[in-house]
N, C-alpha and C. Protein backbone atom coordinates (compact mmCIF):
# COMPACT_ATOMS: atom_id res chain seq x y z
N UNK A 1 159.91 110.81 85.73
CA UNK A 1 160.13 112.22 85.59
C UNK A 1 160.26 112.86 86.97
N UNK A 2 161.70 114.15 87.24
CA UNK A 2 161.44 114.46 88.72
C UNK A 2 160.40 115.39 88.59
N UNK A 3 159.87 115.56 89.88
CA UNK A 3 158.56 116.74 90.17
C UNK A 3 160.18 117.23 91.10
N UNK A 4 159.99 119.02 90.93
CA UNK A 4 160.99 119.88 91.76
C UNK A 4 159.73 120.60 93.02
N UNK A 5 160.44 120.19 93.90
CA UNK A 5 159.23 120.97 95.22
C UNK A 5 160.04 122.15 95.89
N UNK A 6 159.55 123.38 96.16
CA UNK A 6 160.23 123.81 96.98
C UNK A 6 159.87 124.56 97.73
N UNK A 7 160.71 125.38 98.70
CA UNK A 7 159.93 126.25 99.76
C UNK A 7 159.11 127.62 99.35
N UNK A 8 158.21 128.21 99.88
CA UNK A 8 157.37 128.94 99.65
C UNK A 8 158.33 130.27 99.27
N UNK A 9 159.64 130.42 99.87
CA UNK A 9 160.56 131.41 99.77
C UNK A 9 161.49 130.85 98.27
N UNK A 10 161.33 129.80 97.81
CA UNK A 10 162.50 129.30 97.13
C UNK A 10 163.86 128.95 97.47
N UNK A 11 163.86 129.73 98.99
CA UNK A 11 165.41 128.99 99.28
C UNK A 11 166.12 127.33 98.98
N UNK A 12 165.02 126.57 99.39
CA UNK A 12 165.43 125.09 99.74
C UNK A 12 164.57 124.35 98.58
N UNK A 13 164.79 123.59 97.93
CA UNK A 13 164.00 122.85 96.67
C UNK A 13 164.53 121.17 96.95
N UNK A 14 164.08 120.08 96.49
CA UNK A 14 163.92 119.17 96.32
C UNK A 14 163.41 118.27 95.24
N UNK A 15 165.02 117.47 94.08
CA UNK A 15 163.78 116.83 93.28
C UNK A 15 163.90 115.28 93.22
N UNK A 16 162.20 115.27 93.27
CA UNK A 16 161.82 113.50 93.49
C UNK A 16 161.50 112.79 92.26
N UNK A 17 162.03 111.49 92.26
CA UNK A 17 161.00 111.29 91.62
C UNK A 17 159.76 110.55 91.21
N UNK A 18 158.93 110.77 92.37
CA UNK A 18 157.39 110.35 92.81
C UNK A 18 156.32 111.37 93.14
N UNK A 19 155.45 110.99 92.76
CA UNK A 19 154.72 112.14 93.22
C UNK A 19 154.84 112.61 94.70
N UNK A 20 154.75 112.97 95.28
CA UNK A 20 154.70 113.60 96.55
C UNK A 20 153.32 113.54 97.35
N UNK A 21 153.16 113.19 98.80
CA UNK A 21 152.12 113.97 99.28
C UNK A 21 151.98 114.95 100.14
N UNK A 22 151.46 116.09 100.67
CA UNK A 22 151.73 116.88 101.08
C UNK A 22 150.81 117.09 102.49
N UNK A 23 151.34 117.26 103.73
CA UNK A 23 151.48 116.95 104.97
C UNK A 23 151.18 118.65 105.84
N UNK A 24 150.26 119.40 106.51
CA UNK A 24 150.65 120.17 107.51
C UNK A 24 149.94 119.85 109.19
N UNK A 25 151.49 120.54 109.62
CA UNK A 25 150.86 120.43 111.19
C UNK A 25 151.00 122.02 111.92
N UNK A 26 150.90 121.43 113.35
CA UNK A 26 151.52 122.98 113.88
C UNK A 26 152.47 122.13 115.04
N UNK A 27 153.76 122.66 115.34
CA UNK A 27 154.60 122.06 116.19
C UNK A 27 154.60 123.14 116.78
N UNK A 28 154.63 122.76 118.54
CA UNK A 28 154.87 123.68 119.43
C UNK A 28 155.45 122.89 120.65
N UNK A 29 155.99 124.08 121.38
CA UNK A 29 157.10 124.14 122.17
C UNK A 29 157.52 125.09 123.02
N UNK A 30 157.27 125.37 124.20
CA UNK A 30 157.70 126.71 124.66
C UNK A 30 157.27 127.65 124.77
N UNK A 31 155.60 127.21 124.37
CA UNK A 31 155.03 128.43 123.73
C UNK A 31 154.55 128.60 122.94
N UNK A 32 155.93 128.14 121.81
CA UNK A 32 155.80 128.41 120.06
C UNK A 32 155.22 127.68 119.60
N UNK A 33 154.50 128.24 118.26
CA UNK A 33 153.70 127.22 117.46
C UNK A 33 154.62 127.42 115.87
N UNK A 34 154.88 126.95 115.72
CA UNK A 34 155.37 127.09 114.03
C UNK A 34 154.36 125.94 112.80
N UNK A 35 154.23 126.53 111.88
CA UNK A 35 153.18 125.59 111.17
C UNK A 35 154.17 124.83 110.00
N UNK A 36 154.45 124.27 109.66
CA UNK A 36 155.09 123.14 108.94
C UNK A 36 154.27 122.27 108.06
N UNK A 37 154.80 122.27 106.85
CA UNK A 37 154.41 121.84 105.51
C UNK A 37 155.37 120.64 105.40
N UNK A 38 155.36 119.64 104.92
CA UNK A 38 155.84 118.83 104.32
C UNK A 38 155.69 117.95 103.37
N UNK A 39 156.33 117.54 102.25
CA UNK A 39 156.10 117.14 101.16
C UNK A 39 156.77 115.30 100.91
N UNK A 40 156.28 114.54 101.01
CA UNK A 40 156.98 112.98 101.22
C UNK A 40 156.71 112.33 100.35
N UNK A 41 157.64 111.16 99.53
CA UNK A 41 157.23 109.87 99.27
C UNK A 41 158.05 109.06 99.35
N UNK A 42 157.31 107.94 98.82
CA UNK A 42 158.44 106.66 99.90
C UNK A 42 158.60 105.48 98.19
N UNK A 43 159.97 104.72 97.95
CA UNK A 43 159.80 104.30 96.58
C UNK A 43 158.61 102.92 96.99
N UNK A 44 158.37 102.40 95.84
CA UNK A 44 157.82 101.32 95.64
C UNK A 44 158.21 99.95 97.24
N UNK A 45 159.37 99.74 97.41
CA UNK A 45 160.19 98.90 97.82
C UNK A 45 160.13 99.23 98.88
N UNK A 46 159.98 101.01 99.40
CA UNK A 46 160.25 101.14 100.61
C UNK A 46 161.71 101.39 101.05
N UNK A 47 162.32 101.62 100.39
CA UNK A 47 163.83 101.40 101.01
C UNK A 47 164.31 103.09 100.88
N UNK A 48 163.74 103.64 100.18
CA UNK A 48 164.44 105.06 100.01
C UNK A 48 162.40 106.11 100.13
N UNK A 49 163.19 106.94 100.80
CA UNK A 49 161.92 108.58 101.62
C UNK A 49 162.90 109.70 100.87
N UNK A 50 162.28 110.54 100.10
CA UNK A 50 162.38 111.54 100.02
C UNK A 50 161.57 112.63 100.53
N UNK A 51 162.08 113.59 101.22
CA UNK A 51 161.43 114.75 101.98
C UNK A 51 162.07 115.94 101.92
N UNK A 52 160.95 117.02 102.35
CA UNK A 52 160.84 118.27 101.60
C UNK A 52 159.97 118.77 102.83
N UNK A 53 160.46 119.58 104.34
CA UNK A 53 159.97 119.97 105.42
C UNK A 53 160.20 121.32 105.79
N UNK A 54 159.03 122.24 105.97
CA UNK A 54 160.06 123.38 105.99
C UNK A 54 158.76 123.96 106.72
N UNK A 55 159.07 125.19 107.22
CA UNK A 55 158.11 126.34 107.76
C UNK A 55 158.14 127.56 107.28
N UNK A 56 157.06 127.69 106.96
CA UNK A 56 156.77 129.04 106.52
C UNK A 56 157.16 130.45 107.44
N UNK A 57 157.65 131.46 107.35
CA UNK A 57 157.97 132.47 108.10
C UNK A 57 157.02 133.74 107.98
N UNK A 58 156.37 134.33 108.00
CA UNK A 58 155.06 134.92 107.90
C UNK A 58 155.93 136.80 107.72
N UNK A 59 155.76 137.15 106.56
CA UNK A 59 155.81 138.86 106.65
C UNK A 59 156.41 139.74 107.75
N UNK A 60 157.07 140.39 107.84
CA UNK A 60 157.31 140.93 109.34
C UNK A 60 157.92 140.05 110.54
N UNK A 61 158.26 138.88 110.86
CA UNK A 61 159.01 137.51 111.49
C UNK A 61 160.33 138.62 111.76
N UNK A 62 160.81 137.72 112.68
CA UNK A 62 162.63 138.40 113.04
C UNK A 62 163.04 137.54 111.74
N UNK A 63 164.15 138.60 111.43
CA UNK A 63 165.22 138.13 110.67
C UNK A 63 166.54 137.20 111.44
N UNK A 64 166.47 135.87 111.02
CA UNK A 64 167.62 135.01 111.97
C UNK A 64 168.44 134.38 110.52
N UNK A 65 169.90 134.83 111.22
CA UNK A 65 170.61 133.93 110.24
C UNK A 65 170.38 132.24 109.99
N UNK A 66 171.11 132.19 109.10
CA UNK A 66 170.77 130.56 108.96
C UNK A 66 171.24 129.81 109.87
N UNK A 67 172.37 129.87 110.48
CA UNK A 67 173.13 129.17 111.65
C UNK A 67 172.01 129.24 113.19
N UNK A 68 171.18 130.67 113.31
CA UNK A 68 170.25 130.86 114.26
C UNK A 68 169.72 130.03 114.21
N UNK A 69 168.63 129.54 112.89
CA UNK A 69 167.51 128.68 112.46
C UNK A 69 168.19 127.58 112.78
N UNK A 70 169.19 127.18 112.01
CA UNK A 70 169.90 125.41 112.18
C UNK A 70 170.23 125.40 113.76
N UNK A 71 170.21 126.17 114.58
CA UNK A 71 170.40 125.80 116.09
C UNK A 71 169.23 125.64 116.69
N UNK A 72 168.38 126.98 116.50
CA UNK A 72 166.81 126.48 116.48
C UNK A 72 165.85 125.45 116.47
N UNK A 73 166.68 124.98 115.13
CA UNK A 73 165.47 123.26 115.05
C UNK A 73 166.29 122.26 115.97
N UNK A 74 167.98 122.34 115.90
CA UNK A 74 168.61 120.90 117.05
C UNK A 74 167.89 121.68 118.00
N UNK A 75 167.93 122.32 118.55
CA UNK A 75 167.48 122.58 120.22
C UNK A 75 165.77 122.21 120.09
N UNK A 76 164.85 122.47 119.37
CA UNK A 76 163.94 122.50 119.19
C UNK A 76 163.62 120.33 119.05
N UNK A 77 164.56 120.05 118.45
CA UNK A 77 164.55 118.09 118.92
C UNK A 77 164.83 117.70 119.68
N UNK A 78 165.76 118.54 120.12
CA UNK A 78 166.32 117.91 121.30
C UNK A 78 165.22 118.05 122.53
N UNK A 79 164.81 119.32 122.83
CA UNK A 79 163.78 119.55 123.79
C UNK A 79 162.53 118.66 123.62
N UNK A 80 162.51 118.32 122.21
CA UNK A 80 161.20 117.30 122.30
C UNK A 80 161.39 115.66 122.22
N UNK A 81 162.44 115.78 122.82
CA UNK A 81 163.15 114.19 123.18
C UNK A 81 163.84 113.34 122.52
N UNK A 82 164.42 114.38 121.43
CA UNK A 82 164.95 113.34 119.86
C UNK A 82 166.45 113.60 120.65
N UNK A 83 167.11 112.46 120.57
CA UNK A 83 168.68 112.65 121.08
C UNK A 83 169.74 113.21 119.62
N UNK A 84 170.33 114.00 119.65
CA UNK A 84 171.25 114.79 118.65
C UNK A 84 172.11 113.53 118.61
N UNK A 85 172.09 112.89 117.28
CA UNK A 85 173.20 112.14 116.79
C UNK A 85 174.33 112.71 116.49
N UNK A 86 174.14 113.90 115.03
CA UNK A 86 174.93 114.97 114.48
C UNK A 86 174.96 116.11 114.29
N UNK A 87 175.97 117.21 114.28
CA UNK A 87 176.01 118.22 114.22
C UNK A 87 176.85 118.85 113.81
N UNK A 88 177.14 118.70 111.98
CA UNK A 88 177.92 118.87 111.74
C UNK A 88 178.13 119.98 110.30
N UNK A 89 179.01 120.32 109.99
CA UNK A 89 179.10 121.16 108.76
C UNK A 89 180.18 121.13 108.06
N UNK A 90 179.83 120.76 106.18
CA UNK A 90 181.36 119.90 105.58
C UNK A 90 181.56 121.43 105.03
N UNK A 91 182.98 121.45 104.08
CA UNK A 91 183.36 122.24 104.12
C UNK A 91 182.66 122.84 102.72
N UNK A 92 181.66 122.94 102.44
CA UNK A 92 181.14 123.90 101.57
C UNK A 92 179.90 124.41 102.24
N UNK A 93 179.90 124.42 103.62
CA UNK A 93 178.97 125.05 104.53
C UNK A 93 177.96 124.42 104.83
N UNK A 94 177.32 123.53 104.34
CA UNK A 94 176.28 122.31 104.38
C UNK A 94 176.21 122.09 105.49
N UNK A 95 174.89 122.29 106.47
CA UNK A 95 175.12 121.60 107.79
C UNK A 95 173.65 120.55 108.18
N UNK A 96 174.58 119.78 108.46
CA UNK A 96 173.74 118.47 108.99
C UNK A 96 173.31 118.31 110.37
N UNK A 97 171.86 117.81 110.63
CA UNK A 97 171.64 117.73 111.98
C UNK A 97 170.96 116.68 112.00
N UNK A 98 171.35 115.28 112.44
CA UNK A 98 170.89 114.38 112.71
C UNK A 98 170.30 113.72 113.71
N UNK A 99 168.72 112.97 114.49
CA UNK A 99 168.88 112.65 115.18
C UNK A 99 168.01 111.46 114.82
N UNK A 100 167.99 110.95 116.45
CA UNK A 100 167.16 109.42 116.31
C UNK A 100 165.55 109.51 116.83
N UNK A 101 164.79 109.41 115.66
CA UNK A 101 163.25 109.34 115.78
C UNK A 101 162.90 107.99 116.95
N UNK A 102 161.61 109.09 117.59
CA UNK A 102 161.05 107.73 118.74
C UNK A 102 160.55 106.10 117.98
């Protein structure tokens, strides 16, 4: 059966189907601290991760478009040493940002 997870705003949802476990940290950078939730599981086999990562934006926050945010987090990997594989967006606006974990 899927379990549907999603962001505290509802924008972004995810459905698995494993239970999930649920993950927070605080990532910082620059300064910034952003607190980050994440929701993971991994199948039986190991061969397939589903994930569900997002940050909460707190009441009163600047308003940033989505393209702001999606530049936000590549710059935000990149500065913390992840090399940008991809950066890309298909044509129903979907944008992908890929990189390579240490």
């Amino acid at each position: 059966m899927l379990q549907v997870i999603s962001t505290v705003d509802g924008v972004s949802s995810v459905a698995i189907p494993l239970p999930p476990t649920k993950s927070e940290s605080t990532d910082r950078a620059q300064g910034v601290e952003i607190h980050r939730i994440t929701y993971e599981t991994v199948t039986e086999d190991g061969n397939l991760n589903f994930r569900l990562s997002f940050s909460d934006f707190p009441p009163g926050s600047p308003q940033f478009s989505a393209k702001e945010r999606c530049d936000a987090i590549r710059d935000f990997l990149f500065q913390g040493g992840a090399p940008i594989l991809e950066d890309s967006t298909d044509q129903d606006g979907i944008r992908e940002v890929g990189c390579q974990p240490d």
